[in-house]
C-alpha atoms as a PDB file:
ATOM      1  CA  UNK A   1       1.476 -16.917   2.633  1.00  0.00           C
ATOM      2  CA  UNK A   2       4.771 -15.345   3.949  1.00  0.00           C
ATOM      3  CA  UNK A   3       7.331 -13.377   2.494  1.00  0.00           C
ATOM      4  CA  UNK A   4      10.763 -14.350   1.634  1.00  0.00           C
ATOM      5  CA  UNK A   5      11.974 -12.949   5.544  1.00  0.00           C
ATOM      6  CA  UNK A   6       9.324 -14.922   6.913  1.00  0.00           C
ATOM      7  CA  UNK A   7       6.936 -12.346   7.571  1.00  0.00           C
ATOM      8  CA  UNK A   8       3.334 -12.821   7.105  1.00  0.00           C
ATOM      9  CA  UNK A   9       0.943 -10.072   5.417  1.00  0.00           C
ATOM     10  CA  UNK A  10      -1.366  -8.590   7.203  1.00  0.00           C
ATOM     11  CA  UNK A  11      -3.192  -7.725   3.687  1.00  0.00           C
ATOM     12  CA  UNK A  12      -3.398  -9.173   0.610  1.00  0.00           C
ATOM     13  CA  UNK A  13      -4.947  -7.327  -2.069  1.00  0.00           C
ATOM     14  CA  UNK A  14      -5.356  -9.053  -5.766  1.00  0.00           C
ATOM     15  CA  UNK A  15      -6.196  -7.196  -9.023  1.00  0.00           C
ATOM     16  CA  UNK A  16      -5.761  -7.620 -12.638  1.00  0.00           C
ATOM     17  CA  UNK A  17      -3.606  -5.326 -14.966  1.00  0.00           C
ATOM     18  CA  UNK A  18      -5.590  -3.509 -17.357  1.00  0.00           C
ATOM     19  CA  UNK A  19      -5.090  -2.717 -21.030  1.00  0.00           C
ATOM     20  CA  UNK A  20      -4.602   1.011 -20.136  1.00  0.00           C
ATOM     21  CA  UNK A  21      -2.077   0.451 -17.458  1.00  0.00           C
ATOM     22  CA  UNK A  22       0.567  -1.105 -19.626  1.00  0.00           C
ATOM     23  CA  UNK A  23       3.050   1.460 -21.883  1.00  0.00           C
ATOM     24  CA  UNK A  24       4.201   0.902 -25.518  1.00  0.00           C
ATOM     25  CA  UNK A  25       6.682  -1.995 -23.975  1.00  0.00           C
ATOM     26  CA  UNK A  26       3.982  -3.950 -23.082  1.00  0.00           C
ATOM     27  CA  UNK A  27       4.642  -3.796 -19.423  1.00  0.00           C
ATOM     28  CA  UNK A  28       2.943  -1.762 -16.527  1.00  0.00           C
ATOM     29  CA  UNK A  29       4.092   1.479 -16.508  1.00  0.00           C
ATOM     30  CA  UNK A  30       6.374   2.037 -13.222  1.00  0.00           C
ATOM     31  CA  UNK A  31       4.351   4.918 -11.801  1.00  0.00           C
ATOM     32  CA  UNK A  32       1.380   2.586 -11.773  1.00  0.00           C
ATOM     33  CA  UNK A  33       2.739   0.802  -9.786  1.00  0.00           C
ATOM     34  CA  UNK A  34       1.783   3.285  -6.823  1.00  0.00           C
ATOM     35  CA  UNK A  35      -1.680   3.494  -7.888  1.00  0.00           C
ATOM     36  CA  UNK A  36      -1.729  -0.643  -7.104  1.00  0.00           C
ATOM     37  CA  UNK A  37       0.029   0.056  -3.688  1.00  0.00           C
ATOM     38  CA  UNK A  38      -2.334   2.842  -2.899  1.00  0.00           C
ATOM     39  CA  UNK A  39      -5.386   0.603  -3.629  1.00  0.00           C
ATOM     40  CA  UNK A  40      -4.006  -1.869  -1.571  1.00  0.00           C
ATOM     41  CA  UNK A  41      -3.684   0.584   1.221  1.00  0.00           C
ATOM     42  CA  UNK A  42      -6.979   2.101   0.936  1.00  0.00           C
ATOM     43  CA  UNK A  43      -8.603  -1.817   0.394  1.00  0.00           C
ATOM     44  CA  UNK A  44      -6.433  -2.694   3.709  1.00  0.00           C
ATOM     45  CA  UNK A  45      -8.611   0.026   6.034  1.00  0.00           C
ATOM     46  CA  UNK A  46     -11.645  -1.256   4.681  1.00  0.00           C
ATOM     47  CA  UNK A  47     -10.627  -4.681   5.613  1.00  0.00           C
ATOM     48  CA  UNK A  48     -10.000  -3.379   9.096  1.00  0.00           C
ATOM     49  CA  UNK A  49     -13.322  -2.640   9.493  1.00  0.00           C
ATOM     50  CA  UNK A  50     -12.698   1.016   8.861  1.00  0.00           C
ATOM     51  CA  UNK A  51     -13.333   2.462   5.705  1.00  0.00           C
ATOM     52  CA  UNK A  52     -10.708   5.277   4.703  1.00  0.00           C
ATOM     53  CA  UNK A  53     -13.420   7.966   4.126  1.00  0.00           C
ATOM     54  CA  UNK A  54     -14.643   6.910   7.550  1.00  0.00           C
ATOM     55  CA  UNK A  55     -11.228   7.899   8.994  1.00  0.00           C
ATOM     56  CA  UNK A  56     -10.685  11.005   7.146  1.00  0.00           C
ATOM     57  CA  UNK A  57     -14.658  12.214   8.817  1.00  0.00           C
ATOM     58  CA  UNK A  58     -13.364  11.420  12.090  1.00  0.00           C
ATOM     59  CA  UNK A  59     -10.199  13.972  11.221  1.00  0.00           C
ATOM     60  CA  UNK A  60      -8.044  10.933  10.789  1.00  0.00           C
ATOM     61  CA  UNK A  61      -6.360  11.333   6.987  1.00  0.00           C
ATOM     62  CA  UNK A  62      -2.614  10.354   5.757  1.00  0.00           C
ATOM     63  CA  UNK A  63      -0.241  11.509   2.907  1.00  0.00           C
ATOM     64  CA  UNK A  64       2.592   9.345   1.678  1.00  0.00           C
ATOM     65  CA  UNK A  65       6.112  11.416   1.887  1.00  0.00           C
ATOM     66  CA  UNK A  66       8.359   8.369   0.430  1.00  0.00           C
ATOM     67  CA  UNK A  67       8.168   5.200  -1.630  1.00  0.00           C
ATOM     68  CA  UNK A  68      11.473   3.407  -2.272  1.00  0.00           C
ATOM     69  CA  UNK A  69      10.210   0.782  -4.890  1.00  0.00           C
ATOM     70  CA  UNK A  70      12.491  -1.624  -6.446  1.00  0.00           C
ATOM     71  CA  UNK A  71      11.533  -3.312  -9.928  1.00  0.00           C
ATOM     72  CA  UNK A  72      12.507  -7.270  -9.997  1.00  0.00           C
ATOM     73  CA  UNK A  73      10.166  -8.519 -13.009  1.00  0.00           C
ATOM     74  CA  UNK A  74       7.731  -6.752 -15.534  1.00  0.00           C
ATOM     75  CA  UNK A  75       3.953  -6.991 -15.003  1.00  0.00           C
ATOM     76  CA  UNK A  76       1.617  -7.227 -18.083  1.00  0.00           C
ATOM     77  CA  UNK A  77      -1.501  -6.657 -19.188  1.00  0.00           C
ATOM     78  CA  UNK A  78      -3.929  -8.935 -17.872  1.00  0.00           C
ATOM     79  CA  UNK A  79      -1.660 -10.628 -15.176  1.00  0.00           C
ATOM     80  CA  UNK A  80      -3.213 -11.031 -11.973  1.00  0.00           C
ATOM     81  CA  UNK A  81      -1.422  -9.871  -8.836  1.00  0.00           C
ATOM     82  CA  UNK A  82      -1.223  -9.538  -5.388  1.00  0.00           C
ATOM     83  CA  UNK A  83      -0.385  -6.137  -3.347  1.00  0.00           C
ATOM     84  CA  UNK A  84       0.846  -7.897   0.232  1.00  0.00           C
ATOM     85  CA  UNK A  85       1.411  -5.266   3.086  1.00  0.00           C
ATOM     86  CA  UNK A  86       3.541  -6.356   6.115  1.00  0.00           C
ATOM     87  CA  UNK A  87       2.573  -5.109   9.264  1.00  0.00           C
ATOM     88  CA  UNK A  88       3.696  -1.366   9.746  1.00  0.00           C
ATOM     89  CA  UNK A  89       6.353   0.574  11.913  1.00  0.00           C
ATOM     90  CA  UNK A  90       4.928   2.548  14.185  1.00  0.00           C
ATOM     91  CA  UNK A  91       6.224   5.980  15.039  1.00  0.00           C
ATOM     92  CA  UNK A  92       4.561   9.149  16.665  1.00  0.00           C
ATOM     93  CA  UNK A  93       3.053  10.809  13.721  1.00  0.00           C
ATOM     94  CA  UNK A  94       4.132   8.191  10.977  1.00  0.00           C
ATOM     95  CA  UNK A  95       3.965   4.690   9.816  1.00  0.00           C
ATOM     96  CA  UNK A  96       6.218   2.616   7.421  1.00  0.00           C
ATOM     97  CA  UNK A  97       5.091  -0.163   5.524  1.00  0.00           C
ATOM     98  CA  UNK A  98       6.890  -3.221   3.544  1.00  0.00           C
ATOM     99  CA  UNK A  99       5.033  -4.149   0.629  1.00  0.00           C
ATOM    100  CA  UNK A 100       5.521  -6.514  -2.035  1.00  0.00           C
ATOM    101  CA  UNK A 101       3.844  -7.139  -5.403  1.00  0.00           C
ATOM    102  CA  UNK A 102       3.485 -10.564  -6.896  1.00  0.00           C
ATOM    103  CA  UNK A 103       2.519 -12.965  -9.758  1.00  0.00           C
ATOM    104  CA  UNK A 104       1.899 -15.943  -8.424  1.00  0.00           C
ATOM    105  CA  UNK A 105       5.661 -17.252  -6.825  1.00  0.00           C
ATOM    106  CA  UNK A 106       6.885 -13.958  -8.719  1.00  0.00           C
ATOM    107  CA  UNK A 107       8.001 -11.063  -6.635  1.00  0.00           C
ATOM    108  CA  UNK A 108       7.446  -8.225  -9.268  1.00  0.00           C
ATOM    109  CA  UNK A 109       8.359  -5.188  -7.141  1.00  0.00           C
ATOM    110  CA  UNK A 110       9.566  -4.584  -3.276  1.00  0.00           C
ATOM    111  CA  UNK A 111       8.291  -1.185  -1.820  1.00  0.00           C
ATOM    112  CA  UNK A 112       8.687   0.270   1.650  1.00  0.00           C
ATOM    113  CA  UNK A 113       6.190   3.686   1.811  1.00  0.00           C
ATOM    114  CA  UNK A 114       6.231   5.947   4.725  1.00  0.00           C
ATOM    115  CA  UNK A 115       2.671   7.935   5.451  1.00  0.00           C
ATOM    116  CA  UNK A 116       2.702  10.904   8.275  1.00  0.00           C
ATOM    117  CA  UNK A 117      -0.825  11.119  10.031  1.00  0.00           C
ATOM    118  CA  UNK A 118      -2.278  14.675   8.996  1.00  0.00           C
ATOM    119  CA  UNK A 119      -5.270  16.909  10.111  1.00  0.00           C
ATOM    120  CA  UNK A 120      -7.695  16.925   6.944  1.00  0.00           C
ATOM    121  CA  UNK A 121      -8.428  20.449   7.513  1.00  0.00           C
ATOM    122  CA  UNK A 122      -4.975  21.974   7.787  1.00  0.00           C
ATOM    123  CA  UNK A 123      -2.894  19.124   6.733  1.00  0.00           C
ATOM    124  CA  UNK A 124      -0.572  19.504   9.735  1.00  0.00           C
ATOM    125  CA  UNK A 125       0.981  16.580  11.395  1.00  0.00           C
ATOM    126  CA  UNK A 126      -0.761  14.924  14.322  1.00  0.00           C
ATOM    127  CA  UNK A 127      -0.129  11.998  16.523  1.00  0.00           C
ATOM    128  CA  UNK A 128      -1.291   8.316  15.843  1.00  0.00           C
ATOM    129  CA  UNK A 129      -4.431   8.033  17.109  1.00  0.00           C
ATOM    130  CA  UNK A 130      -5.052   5.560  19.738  1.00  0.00           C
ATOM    131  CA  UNK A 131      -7.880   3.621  17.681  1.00  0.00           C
ATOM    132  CA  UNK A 132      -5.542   3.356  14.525  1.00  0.00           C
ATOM    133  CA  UNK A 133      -3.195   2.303  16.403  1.00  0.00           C
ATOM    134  CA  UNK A 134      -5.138  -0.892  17.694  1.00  0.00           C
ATOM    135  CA  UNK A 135      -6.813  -1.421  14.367  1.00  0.00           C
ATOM    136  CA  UNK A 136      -3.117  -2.255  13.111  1.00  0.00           C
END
């Protein structure tokens, strides 16, 4: 599967809309549409090999400080989708990922979220470590 630039995911993640996750509309509620990314982003370590819990016990934990998302076509309840994730930017202390959320041909939403690598303990900023770095 690639992307409309030609890119290929290096995750896919698929799930079905719930009931619950829909508003009076009908349609998924926008801020759950975060709660798919993060799944996807938590489901992608765990594909690595690396469960995120493992990370975080190794002193290895990230928060998200932006998501630009962009809204092209309601989801609804019961569609299934896919959560892709393009391979990330690499900085010092941060990544940047491209992610996209389909139905099928679809593109429902376009998302680029940047995470900063933290200490769990003291939630400062730390570098990339070496071994996340070669797991993406």
């Amino acid at each position: 599967m690639t992307t409309p630039g030609g890119h290929v995911p290096i995750f896919v993640h698929s799930l079905r809309v719930r009931y619950g996750e829909c508003d009076p509309q009908g349609v998924v509620y926008n801020a759950n549409y975060l709660t798919f990314l993060d799944v996807a982003f938590t489901e992608l370590w765990r594909g690595l090999g690396t469960p995120y819990s493992t990370l975080v016990a190794r002193g290895i934990d990230t928060m998200m400080v932006q998501a630009d998302l962009s809204f092209r076509r309601p989801a609804r309840s019961d569609d299934e989708l896919d959560v892709e994730l393009l391979p990330p930017s690499l900085g010092t202390t941060s990544m940047t990922f491209d992610a996209t959320i389909r139905r099928g041909d679809d593109v429902l939403l376009e998302a680029r979220l940047a995470y900063v690598f933290v200490d769990p303990a003291t939630l400062t900023k730390r570098e990339i470590p070496q071994e996340v770095r070669e797991l993406l």
